[in-house]
Protein backbone atom coordinates (compact mmCIF):
# COMPACT_ATOMS: atom_id res chain seq x y z
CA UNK A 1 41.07 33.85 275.07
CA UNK A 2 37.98 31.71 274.26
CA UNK A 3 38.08 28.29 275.75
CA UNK A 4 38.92 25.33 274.04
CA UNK A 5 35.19 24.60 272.96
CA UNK A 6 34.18 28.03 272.13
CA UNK A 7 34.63 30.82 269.14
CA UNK A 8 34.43 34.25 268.99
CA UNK A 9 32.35 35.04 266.97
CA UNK A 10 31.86 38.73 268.05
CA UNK A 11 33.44 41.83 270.28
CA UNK A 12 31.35 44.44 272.02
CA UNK A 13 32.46 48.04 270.99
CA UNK A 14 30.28 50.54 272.05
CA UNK A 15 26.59 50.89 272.85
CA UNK A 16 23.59 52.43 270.91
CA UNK A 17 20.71 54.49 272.72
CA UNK A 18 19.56 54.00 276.11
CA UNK A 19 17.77 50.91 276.22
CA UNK A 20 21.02 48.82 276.11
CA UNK A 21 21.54 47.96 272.62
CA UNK A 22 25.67 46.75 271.66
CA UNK A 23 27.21 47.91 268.98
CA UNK A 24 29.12 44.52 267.59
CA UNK A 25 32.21 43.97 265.49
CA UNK A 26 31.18 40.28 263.80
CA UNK A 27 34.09 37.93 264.24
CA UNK A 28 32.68 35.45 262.36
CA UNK A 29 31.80 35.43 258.49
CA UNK A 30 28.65 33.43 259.92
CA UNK A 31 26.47 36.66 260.85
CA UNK A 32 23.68 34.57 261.30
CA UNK A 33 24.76 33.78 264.55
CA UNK A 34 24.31 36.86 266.38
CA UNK A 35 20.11 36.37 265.24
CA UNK A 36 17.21 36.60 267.74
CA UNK A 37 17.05 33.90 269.28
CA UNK A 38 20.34 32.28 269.30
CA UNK A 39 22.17 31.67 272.46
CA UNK A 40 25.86 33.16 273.12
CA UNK A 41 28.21 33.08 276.02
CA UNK A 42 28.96 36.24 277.46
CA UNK A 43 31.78 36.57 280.14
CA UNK A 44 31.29 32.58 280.75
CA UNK A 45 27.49 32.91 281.08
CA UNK A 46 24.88 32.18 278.84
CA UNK A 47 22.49 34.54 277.27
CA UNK A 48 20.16 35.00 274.30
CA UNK A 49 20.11 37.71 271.36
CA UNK A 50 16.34 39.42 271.74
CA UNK A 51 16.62 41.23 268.84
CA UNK A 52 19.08 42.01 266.00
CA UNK A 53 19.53 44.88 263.71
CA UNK A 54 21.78 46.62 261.44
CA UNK A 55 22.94 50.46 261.18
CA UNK A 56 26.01 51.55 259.07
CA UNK A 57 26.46 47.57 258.03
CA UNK A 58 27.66 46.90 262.02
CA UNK A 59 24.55 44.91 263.78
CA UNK A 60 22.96 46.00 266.58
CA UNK A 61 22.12 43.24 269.49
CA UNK A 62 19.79 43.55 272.80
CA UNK A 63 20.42 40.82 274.81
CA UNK A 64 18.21 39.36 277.42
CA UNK A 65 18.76 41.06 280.37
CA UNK A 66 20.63 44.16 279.05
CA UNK A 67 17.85 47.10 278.82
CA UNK A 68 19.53 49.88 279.75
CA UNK A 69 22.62 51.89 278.73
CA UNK A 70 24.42 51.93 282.16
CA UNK A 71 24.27 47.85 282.32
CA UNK A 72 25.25 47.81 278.27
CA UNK A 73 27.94 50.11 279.18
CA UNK A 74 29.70 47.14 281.39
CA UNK A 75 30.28 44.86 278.54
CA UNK A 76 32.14 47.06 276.46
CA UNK A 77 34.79 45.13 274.57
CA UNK A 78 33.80 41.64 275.74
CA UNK A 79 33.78 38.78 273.54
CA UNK A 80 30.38 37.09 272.65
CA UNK A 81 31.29 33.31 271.77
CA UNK A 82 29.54 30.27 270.41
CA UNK A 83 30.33 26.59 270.71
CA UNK A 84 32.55 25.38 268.41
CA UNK A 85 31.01 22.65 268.03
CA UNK A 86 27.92 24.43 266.49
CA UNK A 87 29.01 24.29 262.80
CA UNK A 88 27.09 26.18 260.33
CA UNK A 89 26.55 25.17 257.04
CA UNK A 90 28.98 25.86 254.74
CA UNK A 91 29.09 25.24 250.87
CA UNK A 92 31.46 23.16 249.15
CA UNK A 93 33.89 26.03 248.66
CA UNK A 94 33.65 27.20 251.96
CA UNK A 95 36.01 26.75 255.23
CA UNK A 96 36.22 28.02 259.04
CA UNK A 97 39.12 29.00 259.53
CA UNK A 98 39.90 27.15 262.30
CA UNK A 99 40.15 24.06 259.83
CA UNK A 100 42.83 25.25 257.72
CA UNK A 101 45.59 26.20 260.45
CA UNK A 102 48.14 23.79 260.76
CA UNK A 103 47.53 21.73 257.22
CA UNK A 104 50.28 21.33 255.12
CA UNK A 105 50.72 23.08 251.60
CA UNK A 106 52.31 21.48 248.40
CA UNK A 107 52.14 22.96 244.97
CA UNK A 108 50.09 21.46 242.20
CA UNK A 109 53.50 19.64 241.53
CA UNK A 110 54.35 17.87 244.97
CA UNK A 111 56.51 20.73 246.16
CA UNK A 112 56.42 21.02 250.37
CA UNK A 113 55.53 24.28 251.02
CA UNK A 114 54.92 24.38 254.75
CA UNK A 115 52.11 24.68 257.00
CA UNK A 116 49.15 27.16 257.30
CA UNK A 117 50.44 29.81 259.81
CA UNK A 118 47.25 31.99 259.76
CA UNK A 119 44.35 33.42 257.67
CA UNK A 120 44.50 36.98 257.17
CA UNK A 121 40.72 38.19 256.92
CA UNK A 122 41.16 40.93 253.73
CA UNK A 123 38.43 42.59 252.64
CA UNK A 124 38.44 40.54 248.93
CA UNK A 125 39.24 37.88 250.32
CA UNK A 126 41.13 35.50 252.96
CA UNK A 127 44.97 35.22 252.62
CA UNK A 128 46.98 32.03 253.44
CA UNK A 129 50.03 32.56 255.52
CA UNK A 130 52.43 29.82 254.87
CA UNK A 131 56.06 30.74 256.29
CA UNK A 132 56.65 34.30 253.97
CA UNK A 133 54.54 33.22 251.03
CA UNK A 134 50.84 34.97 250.87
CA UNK A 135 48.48 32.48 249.12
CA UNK A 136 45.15 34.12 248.26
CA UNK A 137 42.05 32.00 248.99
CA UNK A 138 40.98 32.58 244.97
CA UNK A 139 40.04 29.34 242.91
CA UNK A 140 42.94 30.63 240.62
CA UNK A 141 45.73 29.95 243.42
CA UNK A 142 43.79 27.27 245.77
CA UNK A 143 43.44 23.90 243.70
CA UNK A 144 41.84 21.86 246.11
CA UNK A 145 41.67 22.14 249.96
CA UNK A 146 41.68 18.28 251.51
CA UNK A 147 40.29 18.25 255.22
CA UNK A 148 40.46 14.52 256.24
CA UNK A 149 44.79 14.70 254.59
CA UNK A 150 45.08 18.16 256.13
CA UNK A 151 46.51 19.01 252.89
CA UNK A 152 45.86 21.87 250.56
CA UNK A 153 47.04 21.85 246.86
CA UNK A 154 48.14 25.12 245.20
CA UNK A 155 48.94 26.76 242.49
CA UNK A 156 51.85 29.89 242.67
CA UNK A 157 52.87 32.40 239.81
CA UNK A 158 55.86 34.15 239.85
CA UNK A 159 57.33 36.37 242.66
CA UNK A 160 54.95 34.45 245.17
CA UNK A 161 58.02 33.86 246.86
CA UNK A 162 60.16 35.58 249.24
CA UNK A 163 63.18 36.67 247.04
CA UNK A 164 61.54 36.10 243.36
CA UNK A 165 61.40 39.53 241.42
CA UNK A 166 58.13 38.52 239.33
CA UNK A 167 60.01 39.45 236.04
């Protein structure tokens, strides 16, 4: 588990070629921080992207240090991290997830629904978790999403819920 200042925001999963380049499974929707030149923690120790590139839409990293396939071979399916205090920039629309676990969720009319659970990563988009009820992180379903209450406002149709036949 990362500790409690860093991310993941990658996992190792296999090497490419023989001068040490990772294959890397991005953790993070924030690609941009697995660039040349940006610093990571591997295993608890710090070390620096040299150079980044992309085959079959996975990216490619040589770290400092790692310049062969034997050494590269050692860090298969280790974590690279970041602090988590390194925020990137995010639009107005746009949330780590980190920041929505735990806030509570009430329908557009004041109804308690519970508590963020988790954020399932889908491929269209993130899902809300919220006891059984799967909330879609679409601008039709998410109203407004209110950091400093911890509360997001939402918006169900029927047979969102556990037990409602959609009819």
């Amino acid at each position: 588990m990362p500790t409690e200042n860093r991310v993941r925001v990658a996992q190792i999963v296999g090497t490419f070629g023989l001068k040490g380049q990772l294959k890397v499974q991005p953790l993070t929707d924030f690609v941009e921080r697995l660039e040349k030149g940006h610093r990571l923690f591997l295993k608890g120790e710090w070390i620096e992207v040299e150079e980044c590139s992309w085959h079959k839409n996975k990216p490619l990293l040589r770290l400092y240090g790692i310049n062969h396939i034997a050494k590269a071979e050692l860090y298969k399916w280790e974590y690279l991290e970041a602090l988590a205090d390194e925020r990137p920039e995010l639009d107005e629309d746009e949330f780590i997830t980190e920041d929505l676990m735990g806030l509570r969720v009430v329908t557009s009319g004041g109804e308690e629904l519970g508590i963020v659970d988790e954020v399932l990563p889908y491929p269209a988009h993130d899902t809300l978790r919220v006891s059984e009820i799967l909330i879609p992180m679409v601008k039709q379903f998410v109203k407004s999403v209110d950091l400093k209450d911890k509360k997001i406002v939402v918006e169900l149709i029927d047979g969102m819920r556990p037990g409602e036949d959609g009819a």
